[in-house]
PDB file of N, CA and C in Angstrom:
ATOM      1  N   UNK A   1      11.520  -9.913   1.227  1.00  0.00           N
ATOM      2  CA  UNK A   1      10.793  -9.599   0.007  1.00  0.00           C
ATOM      3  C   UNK A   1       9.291  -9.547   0.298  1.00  0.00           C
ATOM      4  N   UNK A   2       8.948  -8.912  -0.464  1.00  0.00           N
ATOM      5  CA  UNK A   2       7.449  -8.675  -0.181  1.00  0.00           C
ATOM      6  C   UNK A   2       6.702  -9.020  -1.855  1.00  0.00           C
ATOM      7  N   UNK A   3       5.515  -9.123  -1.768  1.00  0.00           N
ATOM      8  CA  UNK A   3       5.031  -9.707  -2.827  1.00  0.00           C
ATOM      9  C   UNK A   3       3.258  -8.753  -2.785  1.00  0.00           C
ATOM     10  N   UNK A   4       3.493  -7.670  -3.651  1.00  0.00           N
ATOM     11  CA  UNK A   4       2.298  -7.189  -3.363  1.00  0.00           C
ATOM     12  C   UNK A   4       1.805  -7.038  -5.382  1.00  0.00           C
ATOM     13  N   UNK A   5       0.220  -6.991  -4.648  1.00  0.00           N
ATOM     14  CA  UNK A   5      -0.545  -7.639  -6.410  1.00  0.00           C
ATOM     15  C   UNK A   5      -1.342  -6.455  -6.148  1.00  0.00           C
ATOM     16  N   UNK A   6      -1.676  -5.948  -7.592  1.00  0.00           N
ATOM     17  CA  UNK A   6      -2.236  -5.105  -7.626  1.00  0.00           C
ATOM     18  C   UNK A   6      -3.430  -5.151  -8.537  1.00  0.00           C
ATOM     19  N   UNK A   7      -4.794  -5.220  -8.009  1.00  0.00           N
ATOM     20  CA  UNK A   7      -6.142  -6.105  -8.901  1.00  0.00           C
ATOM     21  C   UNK A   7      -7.037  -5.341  -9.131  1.00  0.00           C
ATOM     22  N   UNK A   8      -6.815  -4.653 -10.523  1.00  0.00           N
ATOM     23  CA  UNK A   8      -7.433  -3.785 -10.840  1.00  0.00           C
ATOM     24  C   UNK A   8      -8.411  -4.098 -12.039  1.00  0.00           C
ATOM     25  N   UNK A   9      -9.794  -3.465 -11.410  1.00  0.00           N
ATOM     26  CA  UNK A   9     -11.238  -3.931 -12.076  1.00  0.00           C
ATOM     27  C   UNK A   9     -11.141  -3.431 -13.934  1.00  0.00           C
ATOM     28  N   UNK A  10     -10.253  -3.049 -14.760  1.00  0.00           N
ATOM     29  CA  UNK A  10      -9.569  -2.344 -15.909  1.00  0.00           C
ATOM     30  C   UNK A  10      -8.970  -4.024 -16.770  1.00  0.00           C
ATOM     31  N   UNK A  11      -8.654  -4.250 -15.707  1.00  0.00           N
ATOM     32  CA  UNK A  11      -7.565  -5.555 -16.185  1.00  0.00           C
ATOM     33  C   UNK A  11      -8.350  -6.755 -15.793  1.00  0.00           C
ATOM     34  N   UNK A  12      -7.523  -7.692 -16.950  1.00  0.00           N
ATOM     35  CA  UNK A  12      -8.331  -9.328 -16.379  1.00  0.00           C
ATOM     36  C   UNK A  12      -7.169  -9.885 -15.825  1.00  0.00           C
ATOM     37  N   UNK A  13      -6.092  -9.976 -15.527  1.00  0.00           N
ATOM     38  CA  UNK A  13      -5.174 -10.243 -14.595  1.00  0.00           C
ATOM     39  C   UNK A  13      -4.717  -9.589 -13.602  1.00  0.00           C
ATOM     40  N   UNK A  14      -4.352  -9.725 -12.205  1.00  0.00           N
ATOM     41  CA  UNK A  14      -3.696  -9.081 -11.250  1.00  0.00           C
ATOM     42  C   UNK A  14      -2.388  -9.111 -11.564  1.00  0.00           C
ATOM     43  N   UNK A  15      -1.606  -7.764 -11.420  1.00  0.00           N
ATOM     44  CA  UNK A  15      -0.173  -7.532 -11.995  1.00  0.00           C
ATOM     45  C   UNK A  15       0.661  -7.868 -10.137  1.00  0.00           C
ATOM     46  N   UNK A  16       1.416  -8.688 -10.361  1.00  0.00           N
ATOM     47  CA  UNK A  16       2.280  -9.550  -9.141  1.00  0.00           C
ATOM     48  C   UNK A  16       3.818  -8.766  -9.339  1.00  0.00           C
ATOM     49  N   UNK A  17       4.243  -8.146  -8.553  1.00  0.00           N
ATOM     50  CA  UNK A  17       5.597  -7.361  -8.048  1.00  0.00           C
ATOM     51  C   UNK A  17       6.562  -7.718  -6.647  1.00  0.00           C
ATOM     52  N   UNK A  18       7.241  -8.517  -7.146  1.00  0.00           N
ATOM     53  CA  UNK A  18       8.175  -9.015  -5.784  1.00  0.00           C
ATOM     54  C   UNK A  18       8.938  -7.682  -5.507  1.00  0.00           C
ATOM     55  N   UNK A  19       9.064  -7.193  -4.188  1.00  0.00           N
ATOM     56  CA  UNK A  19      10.004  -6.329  -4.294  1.00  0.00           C
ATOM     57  C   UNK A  19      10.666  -6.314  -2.648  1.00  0.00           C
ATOM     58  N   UNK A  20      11.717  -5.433  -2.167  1.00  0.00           N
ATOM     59  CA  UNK A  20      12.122  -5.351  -0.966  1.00  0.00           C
ATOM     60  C   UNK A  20      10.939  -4.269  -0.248  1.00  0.00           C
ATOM     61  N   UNK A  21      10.732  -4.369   0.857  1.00  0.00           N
ATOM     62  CA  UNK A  21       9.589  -3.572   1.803  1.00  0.00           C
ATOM     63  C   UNK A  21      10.300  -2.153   1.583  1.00  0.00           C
ATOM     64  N   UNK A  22      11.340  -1.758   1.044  1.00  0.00           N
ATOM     65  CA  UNK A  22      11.847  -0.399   1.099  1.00  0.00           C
ATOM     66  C   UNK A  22      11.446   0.477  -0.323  1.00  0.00           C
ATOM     67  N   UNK A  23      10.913  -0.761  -0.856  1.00  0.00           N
ATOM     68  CA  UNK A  23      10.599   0.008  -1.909  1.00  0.00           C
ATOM     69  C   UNK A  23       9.001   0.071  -2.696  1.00  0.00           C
ATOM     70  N   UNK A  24       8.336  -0.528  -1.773  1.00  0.00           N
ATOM     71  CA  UNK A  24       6.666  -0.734  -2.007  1.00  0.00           C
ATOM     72  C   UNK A  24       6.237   0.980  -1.668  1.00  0.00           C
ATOM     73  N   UNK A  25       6.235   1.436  -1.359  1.00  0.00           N
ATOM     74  CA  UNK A  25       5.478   2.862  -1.415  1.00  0.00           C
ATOM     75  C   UNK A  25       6.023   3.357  -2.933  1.00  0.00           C
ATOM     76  N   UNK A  26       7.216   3.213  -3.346  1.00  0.00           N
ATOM     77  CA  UNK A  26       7.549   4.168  -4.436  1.00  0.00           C
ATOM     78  C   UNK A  26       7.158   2.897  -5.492  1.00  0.00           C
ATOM     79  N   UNK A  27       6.346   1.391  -5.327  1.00  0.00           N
ATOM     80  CA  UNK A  27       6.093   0.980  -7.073  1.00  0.00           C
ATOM     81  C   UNK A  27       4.806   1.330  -6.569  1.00  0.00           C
ATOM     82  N   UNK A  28       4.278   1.553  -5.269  1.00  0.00           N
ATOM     83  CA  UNK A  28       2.320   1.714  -4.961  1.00  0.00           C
ATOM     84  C   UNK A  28       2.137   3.042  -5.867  1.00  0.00           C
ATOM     85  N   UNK A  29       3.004   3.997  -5.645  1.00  0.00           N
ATOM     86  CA  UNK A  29       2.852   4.904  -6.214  1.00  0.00           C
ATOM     87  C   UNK A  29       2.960   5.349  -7.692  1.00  0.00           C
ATOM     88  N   UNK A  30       3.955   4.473  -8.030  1.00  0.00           N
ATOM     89  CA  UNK A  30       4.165   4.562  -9.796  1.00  0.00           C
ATOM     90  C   UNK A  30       2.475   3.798 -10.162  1.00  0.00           C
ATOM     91  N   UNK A  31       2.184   2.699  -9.921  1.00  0.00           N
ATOM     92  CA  UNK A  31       1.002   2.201 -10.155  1.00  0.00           C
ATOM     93  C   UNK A  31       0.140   2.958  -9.881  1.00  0.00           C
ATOM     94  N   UNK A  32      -0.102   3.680  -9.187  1.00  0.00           N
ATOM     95  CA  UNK A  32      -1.474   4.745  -8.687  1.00  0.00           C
ATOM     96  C   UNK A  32      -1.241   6.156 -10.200  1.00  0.00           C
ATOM     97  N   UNK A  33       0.122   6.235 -10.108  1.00  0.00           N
ATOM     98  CA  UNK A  33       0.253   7.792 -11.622  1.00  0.00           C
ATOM     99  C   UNK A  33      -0.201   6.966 -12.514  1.00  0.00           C
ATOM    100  N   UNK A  34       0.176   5.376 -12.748  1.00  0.00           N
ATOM    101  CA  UNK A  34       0.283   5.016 -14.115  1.00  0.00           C
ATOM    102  C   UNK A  34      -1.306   4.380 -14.472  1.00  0.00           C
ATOM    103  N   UNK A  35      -2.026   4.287 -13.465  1.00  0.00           N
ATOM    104  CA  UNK A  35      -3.828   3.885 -13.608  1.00  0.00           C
ATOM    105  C   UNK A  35      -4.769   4.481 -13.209  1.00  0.00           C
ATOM    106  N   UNK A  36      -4.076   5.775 -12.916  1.00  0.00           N
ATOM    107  CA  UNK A  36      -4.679   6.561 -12.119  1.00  0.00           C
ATOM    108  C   UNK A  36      -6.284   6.174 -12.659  1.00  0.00           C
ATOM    109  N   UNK A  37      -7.153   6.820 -11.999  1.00  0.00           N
ATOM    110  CA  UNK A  37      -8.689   6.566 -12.204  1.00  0.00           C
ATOM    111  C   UNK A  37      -9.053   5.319 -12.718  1.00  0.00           C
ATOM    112  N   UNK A  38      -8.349   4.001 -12.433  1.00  0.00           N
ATOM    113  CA  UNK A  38      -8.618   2.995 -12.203  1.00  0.00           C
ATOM    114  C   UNK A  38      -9.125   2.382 -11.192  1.00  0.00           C
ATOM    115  N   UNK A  39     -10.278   1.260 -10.905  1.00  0.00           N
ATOM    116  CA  UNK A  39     -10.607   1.025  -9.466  1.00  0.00           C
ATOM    117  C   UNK A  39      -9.457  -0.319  -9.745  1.00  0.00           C
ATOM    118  N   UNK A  40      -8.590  -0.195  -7.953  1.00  0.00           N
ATOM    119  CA  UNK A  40      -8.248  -0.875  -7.903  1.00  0.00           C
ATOM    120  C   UNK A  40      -7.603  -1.479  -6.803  1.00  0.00           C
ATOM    121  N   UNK A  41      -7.332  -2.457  -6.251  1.00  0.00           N
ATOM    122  CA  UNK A  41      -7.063  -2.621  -4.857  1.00  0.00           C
ATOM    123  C   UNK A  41      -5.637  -3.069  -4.841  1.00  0.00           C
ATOM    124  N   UNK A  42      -4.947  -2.978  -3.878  1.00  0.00           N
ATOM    125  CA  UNK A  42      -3.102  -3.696  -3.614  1.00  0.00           C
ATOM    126  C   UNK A  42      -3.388  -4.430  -2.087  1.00  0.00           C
ATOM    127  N   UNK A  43      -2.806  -5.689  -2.418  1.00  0.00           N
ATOM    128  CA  UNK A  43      -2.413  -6.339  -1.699  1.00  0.00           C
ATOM    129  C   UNK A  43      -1.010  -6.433  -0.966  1.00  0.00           C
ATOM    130  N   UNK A  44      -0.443  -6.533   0.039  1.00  0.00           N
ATOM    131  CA  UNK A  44       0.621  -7.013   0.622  1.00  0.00           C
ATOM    132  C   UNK A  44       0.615  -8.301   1.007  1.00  0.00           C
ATOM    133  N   UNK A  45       1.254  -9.291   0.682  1.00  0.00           N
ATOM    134  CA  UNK A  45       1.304 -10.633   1.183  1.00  0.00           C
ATOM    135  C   UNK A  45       0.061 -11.031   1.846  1.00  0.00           C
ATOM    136  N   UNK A  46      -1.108 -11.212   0.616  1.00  0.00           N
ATOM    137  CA  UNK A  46      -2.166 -11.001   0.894  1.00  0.00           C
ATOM    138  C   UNK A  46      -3.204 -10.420   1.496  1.00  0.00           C
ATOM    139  N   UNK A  47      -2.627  -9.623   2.135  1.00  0.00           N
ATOM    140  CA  UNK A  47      -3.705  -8.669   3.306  1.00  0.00           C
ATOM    141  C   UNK A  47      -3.930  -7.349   2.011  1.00  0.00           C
ATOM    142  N   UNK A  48      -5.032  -6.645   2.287  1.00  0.00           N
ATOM    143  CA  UNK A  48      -5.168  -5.239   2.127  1.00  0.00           C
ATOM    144  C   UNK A  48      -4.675  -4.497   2.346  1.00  0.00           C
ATOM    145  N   UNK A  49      -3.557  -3.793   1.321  1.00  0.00           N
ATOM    146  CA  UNK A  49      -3.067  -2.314   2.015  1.00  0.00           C
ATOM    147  C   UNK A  49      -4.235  -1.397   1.433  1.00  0.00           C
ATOM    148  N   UNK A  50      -4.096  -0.397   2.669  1.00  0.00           N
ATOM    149  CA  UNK A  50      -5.066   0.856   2.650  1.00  0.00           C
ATOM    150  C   UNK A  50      -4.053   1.618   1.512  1.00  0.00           C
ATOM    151  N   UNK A  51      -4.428   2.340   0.886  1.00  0.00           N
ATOM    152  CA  UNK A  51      -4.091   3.350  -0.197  1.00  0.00           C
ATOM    153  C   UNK A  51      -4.574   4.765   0.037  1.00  0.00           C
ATOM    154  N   UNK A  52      -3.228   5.755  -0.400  1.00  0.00           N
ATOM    155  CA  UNK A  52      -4.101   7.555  -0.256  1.00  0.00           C
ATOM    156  C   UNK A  52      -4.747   7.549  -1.739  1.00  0.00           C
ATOM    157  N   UNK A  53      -5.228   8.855  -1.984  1.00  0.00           N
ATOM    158  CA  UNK A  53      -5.606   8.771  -3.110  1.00  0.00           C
ATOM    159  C   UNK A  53      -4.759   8.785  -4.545  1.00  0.00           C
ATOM    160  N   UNK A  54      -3.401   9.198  -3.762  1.00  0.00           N
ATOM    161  CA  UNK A  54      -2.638   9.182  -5.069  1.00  0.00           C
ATOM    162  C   UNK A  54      -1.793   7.435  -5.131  1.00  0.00           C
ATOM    163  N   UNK A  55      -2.211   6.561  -4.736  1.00  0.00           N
ATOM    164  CA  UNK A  55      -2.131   5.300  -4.303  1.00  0.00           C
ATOM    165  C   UNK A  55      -1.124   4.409  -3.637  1.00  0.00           C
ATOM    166  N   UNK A  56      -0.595   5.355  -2.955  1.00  0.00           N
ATOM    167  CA  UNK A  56       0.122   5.337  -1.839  1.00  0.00           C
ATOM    168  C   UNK A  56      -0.108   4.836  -0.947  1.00  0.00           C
ATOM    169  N   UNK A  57       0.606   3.842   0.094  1.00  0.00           N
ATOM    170  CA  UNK A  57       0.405   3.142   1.233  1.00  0.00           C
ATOM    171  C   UNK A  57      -0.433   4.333   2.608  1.00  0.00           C
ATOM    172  N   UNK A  58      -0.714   4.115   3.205  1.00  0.00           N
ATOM    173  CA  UNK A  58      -1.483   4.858   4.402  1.00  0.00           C
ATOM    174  C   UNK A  58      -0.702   4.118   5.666  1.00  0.00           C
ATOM    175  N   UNK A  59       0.081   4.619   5.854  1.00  0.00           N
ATOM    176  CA  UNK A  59       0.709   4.476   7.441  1.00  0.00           C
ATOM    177  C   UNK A  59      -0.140   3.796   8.499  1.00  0.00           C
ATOM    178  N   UNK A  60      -0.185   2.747   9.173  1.00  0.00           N
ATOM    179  CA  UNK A  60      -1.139   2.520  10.402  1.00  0.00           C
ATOM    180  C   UNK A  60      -1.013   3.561  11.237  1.00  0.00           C
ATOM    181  N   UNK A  61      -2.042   3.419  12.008  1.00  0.00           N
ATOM    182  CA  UNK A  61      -2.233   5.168  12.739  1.00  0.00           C
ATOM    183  C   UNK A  61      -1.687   3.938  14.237  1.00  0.00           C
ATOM    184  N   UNK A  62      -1.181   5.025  15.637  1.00  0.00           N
ATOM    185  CA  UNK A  62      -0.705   4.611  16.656  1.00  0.00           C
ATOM    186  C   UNK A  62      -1.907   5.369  17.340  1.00  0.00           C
ATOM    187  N   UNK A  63      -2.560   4.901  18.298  1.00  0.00           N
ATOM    188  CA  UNK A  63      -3.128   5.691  19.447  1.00  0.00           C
ATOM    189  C   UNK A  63      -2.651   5.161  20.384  1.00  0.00           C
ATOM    190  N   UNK A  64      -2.677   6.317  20.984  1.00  0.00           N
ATOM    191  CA  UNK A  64      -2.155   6.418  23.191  1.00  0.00           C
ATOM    192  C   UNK A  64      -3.231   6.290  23.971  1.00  0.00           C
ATOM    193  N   UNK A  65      -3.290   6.057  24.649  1.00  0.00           N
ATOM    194  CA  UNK A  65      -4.432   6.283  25.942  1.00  0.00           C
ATOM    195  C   UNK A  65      -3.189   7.469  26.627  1.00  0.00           C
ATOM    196  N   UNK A  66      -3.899   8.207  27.362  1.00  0.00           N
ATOM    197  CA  UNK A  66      -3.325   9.168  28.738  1.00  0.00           C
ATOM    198  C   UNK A  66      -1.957   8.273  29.300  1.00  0.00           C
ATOM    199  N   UNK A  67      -2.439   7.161  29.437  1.00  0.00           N
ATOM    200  CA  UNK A  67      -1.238   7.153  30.215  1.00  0.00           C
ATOM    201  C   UNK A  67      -0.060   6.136  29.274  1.00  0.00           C
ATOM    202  N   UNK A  68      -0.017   6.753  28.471  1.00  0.00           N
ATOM    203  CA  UNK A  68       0.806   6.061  27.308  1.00  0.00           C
ATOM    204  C   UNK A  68       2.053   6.763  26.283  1.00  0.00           C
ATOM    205  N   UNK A  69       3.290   6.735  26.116  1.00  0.00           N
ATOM    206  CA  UNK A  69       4.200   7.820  25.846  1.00  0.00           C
ATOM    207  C   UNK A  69       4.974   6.696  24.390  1.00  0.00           C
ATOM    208  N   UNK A  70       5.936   7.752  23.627  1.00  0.00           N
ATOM    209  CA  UNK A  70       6.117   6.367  22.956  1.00  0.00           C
ATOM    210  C   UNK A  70       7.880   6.890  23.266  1.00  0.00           C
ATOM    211  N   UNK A  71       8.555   6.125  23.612  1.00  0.00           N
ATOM    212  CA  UNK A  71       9.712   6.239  23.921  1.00  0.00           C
ATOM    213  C   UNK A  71      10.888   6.828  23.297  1.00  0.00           C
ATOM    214  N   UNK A  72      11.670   7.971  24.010  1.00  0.00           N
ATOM    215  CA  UNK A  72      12.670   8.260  23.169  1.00  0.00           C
ATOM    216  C   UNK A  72      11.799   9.791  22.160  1.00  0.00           C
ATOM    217  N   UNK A  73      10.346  10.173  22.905  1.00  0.00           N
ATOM    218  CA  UNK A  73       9.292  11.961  22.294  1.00  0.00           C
ATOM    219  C   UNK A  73       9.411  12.405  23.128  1.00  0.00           C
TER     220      UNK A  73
END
């Protein structure tokens, strides 16, 4: 389970959503249609998730060096 809060400068409480990790992109995203032009930040088990603009999770990016392959490309 994952536990991500979503603390948006609109609201005087942070709205708290337990959910399974399979399904945090699709409530990041209902929350991003449903406040849209709200400032507002999401947490994952306290850390910062990065957000797109439609407030969607942002993938961590992978870099290679040259001599670096990722197994099984």
């Amino acid at each position: 389970m994952i536990s991500l809060e979503f603390v948006n400068s609109e609201i005087d409480e942070p709205e708290v959503v337990q959910c399974a990790r399979s399904s945090m992109a699709t409530i990041m995203a209902w929350y991003g249609s449903h406040y849209a032009g709200d400032d507002y930040l999401v947490f994952a088990h306290g850390k910062l998730e990065p957000t797109d603009f439609n407030g969607e999770p942002i993938p961590a990016q992978i870099e290679l060096t040259a001599n670096q392959s990722i197994k099984g490309a």
